[in-house]
PDB file of N, CA and C in Angstrom:
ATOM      1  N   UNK A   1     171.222  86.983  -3.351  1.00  0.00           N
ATOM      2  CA  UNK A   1     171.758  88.330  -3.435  1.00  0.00           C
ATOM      3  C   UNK A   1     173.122  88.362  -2.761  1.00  0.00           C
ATOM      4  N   UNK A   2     173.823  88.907  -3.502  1.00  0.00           N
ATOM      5  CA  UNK A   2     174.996  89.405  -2.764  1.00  0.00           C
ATOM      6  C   UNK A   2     175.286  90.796  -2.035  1.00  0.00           C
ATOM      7  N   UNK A   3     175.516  90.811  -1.089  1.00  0.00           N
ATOM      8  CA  UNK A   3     175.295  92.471  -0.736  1.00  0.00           C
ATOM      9  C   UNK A   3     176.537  92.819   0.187  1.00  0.00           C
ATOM     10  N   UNK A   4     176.931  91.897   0.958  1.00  0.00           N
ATOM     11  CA  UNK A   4     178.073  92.429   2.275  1.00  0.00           C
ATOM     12  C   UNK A   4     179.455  91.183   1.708  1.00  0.00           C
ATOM     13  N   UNK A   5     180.532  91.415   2.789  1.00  0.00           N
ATOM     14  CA  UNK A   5     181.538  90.845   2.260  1.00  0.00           C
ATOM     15  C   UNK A   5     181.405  89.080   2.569  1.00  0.00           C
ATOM     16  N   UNK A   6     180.863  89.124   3.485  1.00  0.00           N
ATOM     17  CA  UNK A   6     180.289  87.130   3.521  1.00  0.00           C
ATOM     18  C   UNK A   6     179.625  86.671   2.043  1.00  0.00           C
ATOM     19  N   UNK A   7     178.943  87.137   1.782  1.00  0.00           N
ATOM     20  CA  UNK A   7     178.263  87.051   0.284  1.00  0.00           C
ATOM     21  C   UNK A   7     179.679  86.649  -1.076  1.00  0.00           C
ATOM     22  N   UNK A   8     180.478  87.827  -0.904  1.00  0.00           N
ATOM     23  CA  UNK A   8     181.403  88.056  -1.760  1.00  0.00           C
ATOM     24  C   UNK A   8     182.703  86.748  -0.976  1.00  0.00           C
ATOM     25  N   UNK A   9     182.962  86.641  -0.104  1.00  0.00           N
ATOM     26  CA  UNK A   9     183.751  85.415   0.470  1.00  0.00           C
ATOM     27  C   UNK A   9     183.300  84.230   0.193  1.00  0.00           C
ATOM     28  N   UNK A  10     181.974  84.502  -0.019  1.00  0.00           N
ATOM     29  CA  UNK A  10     181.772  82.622   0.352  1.00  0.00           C
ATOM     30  C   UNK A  10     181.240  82.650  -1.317  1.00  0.00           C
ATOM     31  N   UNK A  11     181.318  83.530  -1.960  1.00  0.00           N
ATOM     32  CA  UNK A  11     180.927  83.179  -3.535  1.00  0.00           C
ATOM     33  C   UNK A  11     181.064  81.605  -4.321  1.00  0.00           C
ATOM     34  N   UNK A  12     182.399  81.191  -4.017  1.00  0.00           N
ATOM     35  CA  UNK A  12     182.798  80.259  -4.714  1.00  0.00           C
ATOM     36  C   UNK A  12     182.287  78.807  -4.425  1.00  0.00           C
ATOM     37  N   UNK A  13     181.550  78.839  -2.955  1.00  0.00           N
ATOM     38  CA  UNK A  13     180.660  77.815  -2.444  1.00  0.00           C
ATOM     39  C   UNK A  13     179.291  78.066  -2.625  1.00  0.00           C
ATOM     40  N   UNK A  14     178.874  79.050  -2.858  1.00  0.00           N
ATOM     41  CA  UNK A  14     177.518  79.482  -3.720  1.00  0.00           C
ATOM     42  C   UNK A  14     176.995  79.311  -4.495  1.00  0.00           C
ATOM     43  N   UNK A  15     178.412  79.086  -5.742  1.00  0.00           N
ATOM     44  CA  UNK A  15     178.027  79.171  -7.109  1.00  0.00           C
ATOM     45  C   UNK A  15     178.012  77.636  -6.795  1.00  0.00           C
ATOM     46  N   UNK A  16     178.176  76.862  -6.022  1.00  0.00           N
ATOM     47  CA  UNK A  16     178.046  75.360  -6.002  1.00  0.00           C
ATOM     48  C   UNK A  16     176.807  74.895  -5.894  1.00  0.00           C
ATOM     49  N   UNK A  17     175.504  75.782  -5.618  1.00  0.00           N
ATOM     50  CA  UNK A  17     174.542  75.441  -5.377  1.00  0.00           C
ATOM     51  C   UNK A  17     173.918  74.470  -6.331  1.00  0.00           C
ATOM     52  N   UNK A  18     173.494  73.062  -6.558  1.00  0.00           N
ATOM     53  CA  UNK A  18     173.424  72.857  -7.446  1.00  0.00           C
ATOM     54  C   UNK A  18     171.769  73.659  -8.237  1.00  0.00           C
ATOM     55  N   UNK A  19     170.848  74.142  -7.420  1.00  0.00           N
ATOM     56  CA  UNK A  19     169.361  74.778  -8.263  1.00  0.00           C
ATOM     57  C   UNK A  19     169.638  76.212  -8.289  1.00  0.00           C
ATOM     58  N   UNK A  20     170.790  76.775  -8.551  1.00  0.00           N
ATOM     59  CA  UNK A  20     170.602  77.951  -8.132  1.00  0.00           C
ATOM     60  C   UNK A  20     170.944  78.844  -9.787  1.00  0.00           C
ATOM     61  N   UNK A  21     169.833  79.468  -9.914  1.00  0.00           N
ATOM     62  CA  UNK A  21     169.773  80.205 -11.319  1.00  0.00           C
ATOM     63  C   UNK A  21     170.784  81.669 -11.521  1.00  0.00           C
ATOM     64  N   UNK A  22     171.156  82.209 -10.557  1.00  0.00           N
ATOM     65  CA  UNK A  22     171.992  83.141 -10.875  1.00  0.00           C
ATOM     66  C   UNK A  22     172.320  84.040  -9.588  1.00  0.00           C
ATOM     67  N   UNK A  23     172.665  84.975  -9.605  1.00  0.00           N
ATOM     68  CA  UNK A  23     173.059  86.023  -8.865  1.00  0.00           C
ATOM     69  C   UNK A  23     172.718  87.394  -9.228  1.00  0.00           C
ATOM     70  N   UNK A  24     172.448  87.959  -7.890  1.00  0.00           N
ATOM     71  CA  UNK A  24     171.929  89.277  -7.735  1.00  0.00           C
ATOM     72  C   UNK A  24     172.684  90.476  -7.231  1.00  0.00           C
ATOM     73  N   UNK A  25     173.499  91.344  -7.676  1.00  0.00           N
ATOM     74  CA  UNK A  25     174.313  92.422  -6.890  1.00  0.00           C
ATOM     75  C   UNK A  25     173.710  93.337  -5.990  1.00  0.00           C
ATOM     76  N   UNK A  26     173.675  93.577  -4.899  1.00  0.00           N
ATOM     77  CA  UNK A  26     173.357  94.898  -4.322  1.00  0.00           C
ATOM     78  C   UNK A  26     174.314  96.199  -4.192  1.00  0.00           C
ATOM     79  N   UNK A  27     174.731  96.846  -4.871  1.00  0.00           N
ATOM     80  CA  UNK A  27     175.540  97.990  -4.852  1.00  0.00           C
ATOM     81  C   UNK A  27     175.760  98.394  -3.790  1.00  0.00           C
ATOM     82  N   UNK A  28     174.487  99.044  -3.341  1.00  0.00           N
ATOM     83  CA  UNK A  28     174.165  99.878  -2.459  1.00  0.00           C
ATOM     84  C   UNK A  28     174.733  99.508  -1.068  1.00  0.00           C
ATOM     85  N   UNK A  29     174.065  98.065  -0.796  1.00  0.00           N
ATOM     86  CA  UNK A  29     174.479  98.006   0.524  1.00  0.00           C
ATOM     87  C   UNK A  29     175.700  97.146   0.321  1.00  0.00           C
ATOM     88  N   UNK A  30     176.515  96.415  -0.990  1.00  0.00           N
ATOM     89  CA  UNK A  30     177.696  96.551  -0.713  1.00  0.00           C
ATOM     90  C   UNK A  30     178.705  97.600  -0.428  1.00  0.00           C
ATOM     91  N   UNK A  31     178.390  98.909  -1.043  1.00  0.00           N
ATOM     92  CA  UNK A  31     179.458  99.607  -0.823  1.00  0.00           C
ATOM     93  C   UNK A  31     179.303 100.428   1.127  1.00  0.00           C
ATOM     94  N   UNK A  32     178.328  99.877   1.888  1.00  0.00           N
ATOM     95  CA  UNK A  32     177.854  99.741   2.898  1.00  0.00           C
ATOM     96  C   UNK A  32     178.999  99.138   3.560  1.00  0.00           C
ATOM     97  N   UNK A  33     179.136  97.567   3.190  1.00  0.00           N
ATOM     98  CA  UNK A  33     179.939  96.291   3.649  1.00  0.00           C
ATOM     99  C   UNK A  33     181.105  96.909   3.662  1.00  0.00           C
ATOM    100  N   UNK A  34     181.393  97.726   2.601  1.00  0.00           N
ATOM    101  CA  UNK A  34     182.868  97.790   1.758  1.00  0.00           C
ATOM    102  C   UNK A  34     183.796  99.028   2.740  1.00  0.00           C
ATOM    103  N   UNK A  35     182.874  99.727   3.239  1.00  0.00           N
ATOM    104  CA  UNK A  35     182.940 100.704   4.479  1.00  0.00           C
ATOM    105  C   UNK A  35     183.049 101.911   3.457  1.00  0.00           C
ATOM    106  N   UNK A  36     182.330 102.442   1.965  1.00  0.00           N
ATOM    107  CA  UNK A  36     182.628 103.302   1.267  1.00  0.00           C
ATOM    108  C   UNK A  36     181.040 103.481   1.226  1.00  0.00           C
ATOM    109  N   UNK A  37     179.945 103.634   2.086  1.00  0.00           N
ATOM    110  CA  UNK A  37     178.640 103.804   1.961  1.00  0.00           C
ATOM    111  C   UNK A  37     177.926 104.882   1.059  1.00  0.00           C
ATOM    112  N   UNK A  38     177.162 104.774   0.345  1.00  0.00           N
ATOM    113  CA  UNK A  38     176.858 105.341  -0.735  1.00  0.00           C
ATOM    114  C   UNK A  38     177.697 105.344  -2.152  1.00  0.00           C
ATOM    115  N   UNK A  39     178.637 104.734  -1.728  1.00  0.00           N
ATOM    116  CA  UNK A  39     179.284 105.124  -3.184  1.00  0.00           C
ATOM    117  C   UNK A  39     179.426 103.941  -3.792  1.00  0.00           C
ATOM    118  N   UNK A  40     178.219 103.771  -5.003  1.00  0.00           N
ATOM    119  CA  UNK A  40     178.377 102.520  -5.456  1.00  0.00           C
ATOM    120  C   UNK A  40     179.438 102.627  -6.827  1.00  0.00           C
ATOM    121  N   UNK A  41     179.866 103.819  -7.431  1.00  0.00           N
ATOM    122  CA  UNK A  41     181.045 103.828  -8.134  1.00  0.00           C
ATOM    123  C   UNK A  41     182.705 103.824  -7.460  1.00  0.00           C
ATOM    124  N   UNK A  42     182.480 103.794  -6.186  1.00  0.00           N
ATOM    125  CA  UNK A  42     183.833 103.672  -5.787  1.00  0.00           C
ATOM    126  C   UNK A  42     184.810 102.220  -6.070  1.00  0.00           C
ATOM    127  N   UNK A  43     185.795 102.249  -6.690  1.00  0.00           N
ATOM    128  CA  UNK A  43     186.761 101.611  -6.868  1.00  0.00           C
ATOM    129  C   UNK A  43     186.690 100.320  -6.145  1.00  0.00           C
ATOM    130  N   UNK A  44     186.660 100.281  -4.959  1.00  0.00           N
ATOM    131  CA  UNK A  44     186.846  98.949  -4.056  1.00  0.00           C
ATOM    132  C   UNK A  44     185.653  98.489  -4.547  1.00  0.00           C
ATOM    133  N   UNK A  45     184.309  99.340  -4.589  1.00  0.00           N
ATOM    134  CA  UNK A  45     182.914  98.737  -5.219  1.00  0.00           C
ATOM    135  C   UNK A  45     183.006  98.139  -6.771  1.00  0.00           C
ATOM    136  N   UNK A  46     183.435  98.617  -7.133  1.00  0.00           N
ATOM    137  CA  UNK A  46     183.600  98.420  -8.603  1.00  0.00           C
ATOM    138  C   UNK A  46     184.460  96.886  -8.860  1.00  0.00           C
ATOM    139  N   UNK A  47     185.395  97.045  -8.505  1.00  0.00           N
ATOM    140  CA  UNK A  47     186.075  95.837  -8.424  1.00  0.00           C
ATOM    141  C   UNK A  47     185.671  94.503  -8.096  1.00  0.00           C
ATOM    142  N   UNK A  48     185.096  95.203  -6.794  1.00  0.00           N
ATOM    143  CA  UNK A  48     184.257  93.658  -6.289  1.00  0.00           C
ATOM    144  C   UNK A  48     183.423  93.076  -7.115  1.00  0.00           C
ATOM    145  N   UNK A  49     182.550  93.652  -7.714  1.00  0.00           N
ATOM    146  CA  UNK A  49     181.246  93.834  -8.613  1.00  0.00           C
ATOM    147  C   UNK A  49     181.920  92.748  -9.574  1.00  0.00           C
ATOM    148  N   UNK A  50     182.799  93.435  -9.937  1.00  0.00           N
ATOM    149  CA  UNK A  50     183.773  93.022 -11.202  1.00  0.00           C
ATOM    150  C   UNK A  50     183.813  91.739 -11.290  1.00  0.00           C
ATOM    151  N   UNK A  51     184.442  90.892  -9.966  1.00  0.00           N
ATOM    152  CA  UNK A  51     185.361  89.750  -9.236  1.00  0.00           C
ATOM    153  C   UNK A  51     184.429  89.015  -9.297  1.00  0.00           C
ATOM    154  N   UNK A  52     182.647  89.537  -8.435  1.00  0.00           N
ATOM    155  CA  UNK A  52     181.694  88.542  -8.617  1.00  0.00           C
ATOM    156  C   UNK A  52     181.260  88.304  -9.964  1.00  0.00           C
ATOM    157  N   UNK A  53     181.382  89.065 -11.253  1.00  0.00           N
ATOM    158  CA  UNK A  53     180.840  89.077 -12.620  1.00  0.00           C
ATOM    159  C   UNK A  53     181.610  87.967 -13.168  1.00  0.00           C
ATOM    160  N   UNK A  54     183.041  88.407 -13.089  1.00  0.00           N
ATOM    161  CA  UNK A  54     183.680  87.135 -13.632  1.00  0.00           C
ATOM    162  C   UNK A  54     183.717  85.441 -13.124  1.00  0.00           C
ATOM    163  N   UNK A  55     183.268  85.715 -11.699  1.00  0.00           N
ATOM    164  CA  UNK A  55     183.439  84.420 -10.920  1.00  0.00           C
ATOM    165  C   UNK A  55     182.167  83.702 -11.840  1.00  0.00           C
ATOM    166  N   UNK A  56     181.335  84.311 -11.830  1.00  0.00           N
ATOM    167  CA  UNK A  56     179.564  83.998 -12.528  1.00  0.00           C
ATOM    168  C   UNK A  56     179.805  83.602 -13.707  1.00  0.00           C
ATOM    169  N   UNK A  57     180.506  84.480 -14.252  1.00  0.00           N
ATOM    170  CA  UNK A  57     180.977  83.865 -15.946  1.00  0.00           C
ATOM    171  C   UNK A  57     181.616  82.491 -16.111  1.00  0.00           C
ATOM    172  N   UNK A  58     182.773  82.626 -15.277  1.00  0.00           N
ATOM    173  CA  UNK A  58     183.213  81.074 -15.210  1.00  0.00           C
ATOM    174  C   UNK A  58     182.124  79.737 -14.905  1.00  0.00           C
ATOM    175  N   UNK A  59     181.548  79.706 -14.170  1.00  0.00           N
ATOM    176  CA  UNK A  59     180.404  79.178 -13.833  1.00  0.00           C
ATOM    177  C   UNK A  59     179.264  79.191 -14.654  1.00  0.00           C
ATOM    178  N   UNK A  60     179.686  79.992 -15.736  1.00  0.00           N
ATOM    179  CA  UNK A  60     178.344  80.183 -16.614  1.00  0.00           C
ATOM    180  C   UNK A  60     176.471  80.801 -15.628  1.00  0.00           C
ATOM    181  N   UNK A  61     177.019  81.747 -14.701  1.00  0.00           N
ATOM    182  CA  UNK A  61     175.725  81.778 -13.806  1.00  0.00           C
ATOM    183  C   UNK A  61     175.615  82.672 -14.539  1.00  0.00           C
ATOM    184  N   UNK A  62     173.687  83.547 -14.727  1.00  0.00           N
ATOM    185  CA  UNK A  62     173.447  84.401 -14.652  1.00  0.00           C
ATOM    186  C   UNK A  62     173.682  85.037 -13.617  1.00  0.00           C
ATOM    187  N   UNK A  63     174.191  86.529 -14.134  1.00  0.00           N
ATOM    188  CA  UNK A  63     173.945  87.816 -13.024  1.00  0.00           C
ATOM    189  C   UNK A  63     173.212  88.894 -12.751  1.00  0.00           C
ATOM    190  N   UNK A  64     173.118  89.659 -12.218  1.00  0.00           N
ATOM    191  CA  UNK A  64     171.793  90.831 -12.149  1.00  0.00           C
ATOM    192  C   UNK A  64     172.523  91.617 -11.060  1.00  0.00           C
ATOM    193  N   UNK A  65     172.281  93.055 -11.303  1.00  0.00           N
ATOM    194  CA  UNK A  65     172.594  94.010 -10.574  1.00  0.00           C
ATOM    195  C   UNK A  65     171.457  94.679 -10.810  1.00  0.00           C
ATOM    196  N   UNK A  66     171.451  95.695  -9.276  1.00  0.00           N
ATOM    197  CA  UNK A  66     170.862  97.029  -9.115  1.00  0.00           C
ATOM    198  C   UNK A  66     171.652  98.012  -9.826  1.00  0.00           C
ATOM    199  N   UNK A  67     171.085  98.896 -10.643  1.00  0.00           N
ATOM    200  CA  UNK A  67     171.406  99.995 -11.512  1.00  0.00           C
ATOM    201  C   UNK A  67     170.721 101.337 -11.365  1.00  0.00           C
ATOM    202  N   UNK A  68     170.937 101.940 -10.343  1.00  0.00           N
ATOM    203  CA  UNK A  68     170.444 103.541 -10.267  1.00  0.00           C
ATOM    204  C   UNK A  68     170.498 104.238 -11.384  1.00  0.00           C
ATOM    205  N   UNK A  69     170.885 104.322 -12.218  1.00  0.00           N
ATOM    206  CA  UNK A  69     171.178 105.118 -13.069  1.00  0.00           C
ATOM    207  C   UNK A  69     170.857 104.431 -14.619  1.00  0.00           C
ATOM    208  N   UNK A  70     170.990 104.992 -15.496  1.00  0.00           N
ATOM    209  CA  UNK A  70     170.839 104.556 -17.219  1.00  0.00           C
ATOM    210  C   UNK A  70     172.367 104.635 -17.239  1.00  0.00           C
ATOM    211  N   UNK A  71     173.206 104.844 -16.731  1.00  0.00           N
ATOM    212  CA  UNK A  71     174.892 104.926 -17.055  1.00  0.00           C
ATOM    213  C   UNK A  71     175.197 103.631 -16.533  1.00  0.00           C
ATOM    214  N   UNK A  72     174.680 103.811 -15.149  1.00  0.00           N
ATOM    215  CA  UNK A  72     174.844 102.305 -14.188  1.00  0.00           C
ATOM    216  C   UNK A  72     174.612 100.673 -15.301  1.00  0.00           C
ATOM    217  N   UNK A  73     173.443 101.483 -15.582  1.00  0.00           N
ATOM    218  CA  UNK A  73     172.795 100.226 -16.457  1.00  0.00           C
ATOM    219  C   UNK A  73     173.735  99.510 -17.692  1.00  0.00           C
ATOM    220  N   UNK A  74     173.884 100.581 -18.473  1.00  0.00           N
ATOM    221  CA  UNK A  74     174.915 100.799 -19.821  1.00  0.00           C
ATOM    222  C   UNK A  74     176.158  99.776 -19.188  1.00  0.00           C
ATOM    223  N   UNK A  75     176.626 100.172 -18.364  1.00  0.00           N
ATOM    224  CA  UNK A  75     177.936 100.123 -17.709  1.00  0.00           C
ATOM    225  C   UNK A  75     178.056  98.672 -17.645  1.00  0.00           C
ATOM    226  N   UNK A  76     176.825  98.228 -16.519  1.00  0.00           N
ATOM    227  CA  UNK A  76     176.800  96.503 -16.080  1.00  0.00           C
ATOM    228  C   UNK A  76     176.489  95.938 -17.422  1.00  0.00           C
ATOM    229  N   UNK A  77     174.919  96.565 -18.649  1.00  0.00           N
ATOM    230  CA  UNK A  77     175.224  95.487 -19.518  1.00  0.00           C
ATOM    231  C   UNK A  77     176.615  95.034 -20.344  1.00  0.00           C
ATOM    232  N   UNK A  78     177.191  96.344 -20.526  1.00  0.00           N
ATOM    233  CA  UNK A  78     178.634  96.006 -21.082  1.00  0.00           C
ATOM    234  C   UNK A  78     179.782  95.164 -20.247  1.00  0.00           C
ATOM    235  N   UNK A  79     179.132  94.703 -19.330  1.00  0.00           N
ATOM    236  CA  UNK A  79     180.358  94.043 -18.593  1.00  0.00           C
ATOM    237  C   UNK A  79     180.239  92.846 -18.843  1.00  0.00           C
ATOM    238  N   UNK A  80     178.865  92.565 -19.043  1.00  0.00           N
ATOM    239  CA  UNK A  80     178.463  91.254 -19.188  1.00  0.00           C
ATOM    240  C   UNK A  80     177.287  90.949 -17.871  1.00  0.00           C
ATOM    241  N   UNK A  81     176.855  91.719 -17.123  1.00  0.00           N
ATOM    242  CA  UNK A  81     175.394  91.517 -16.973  1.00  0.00           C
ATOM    243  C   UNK A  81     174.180  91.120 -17.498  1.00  0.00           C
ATOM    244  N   UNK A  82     173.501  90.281 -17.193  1.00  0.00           N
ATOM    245  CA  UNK A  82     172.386  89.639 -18.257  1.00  0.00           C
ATOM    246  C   UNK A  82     170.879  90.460 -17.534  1.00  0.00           C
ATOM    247  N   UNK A  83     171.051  90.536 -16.454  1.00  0.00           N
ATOM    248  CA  UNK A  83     169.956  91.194 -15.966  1.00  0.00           C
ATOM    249  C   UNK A  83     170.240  92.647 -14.933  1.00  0.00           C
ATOM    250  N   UNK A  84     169.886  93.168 -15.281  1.00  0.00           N
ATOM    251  CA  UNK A  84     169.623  94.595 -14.726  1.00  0.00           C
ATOM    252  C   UNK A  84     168.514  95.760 -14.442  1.00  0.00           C
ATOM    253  N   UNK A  85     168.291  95.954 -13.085  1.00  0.00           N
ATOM    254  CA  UNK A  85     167.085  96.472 -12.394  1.00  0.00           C
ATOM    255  C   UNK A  85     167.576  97.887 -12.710  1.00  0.00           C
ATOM    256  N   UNK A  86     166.997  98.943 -13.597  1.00  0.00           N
ATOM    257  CA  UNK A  86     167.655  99.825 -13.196  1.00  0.00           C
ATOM    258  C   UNK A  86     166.504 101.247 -12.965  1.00  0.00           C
ATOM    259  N   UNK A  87     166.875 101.161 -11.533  1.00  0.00           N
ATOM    260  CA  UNK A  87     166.073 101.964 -10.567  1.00  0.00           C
ATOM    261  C   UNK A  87     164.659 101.021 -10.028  1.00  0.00           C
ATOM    262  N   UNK A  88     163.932 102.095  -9.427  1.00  0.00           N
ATOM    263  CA  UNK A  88     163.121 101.405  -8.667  1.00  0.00           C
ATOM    264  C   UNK A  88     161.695 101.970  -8.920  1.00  0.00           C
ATOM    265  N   UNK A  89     160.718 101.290  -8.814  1.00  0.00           N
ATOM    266  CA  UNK A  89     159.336 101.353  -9.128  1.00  0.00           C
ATOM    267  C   UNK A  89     158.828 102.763  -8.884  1.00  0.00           C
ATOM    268  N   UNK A  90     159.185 103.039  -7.808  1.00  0.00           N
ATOM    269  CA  UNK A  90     158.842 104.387  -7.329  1.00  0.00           C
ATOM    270  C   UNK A  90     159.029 105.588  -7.990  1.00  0.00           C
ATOM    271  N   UNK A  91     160.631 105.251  -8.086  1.00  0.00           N
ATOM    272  CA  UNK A  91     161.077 106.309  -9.099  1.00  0.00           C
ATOM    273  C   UNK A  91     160.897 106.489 -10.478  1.00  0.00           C
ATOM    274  N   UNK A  92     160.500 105.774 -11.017  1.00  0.00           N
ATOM    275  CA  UNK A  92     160.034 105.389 -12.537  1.00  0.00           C
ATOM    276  C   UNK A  92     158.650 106.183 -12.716  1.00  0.00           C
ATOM    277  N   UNK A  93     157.657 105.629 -11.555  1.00  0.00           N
ATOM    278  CA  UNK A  93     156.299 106.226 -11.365  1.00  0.00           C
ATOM    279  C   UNK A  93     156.203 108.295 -11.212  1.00  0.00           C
ATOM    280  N   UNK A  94     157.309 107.970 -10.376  1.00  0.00           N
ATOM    281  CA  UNK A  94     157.370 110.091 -10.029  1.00  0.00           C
ATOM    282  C   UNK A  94     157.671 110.285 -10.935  1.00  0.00           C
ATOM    283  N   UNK A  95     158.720 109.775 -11.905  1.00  0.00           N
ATOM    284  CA  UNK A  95     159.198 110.781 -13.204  1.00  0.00           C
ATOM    285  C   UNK A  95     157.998 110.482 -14.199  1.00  0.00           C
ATOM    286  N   UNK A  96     157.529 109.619 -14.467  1.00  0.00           N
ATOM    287  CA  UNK A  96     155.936 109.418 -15.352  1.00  0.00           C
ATOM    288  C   UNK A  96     155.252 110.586 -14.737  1.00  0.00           C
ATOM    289  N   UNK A  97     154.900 110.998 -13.473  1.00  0.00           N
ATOM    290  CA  UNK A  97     153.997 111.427 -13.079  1.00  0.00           C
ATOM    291  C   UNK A  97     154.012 113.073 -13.275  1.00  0.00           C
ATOM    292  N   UNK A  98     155.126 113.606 -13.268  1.00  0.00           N
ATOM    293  CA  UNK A  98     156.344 114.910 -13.394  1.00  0.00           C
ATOM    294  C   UNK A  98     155.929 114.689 -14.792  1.00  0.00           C
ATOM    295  N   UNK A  99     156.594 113.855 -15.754  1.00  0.00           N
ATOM    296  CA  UNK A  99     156.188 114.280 -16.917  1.00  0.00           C
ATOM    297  C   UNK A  99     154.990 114.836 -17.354  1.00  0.00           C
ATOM    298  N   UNK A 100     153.699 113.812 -16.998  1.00  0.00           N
ATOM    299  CA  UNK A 100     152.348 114.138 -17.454  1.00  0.00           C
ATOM    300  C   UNK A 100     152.182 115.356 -17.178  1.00  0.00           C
ATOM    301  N   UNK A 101     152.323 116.148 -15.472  1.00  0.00           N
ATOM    302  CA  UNK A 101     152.167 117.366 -15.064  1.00  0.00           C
ATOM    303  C   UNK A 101     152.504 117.922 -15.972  1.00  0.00           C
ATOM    304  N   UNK A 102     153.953 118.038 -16.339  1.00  0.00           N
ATOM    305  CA  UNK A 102     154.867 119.273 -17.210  1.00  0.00           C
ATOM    306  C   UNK A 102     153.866 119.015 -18.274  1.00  0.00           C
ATOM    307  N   UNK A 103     153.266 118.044 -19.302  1.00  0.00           N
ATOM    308  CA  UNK A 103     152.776 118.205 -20.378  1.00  0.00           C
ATOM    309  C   UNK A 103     151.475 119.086 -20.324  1.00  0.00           C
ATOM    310  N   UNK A 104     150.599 118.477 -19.173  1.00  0.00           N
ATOM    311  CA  UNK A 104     149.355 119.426 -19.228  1.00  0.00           C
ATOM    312  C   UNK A 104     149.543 120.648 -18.582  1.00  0.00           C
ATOM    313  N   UNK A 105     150.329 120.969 -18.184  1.00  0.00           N
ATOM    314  CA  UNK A 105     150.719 122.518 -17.693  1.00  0.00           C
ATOM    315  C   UNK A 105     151.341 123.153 -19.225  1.00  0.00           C
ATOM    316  N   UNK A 106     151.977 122.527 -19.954  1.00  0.00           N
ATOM    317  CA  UNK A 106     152.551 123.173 -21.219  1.00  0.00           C
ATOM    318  C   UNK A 106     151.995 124.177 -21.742  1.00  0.00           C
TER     319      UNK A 106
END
């Protein structure tokens, strides 16, 4: 996983790993690192994201990001993301669960 700016510095000795199947973005707590916390669309975030996508490409690595959102998601597969988490178990489960309610209350 990549998540803080050591991650993103030392990328290019990473991707040297020789067993290593791909890479993982953390948004979240990069834009943490990035000193822009919470904002995983901010610019400096974005970029970085970017810098590690292409570094991966050259290298032919798979990549994977965290994706809060269905925009998030859209966004990374069009960049060239191969794998994308988007959202989290929890949250997937409450909105299933919200739905069913709303239906049998209908």
């Amino acid at each position: 996983m990549v998540e803080g700016e050591g991650g993103v510095r030392e990328l290019p000795e990473i991707l040297e790993t020789p067993t290593l199947d791909g890479i993982f973005l953390g948004p979240m707590d990069l834009s943490h690192a990035l000193g822009v916390p919470g904002e995983m669309g901010h610019l400096r975030v974005v970029e970085t994201i970017e810098g590690v996508i292409d570094a991966c490409r050259a290298k032919a690595m798979t990549t994977g990001i965290f994706a809060g959102s269905t925009e998030a998601a859209r966004r990374w597969f069009g960049r060239g993301v191969t794998l994308v988490a988007a959202g989290v178990d929890t949250q997937h489960f409450l909105a299933g669960l919200k739905r069913i309610v709303t239906e049998v209350r209908g």
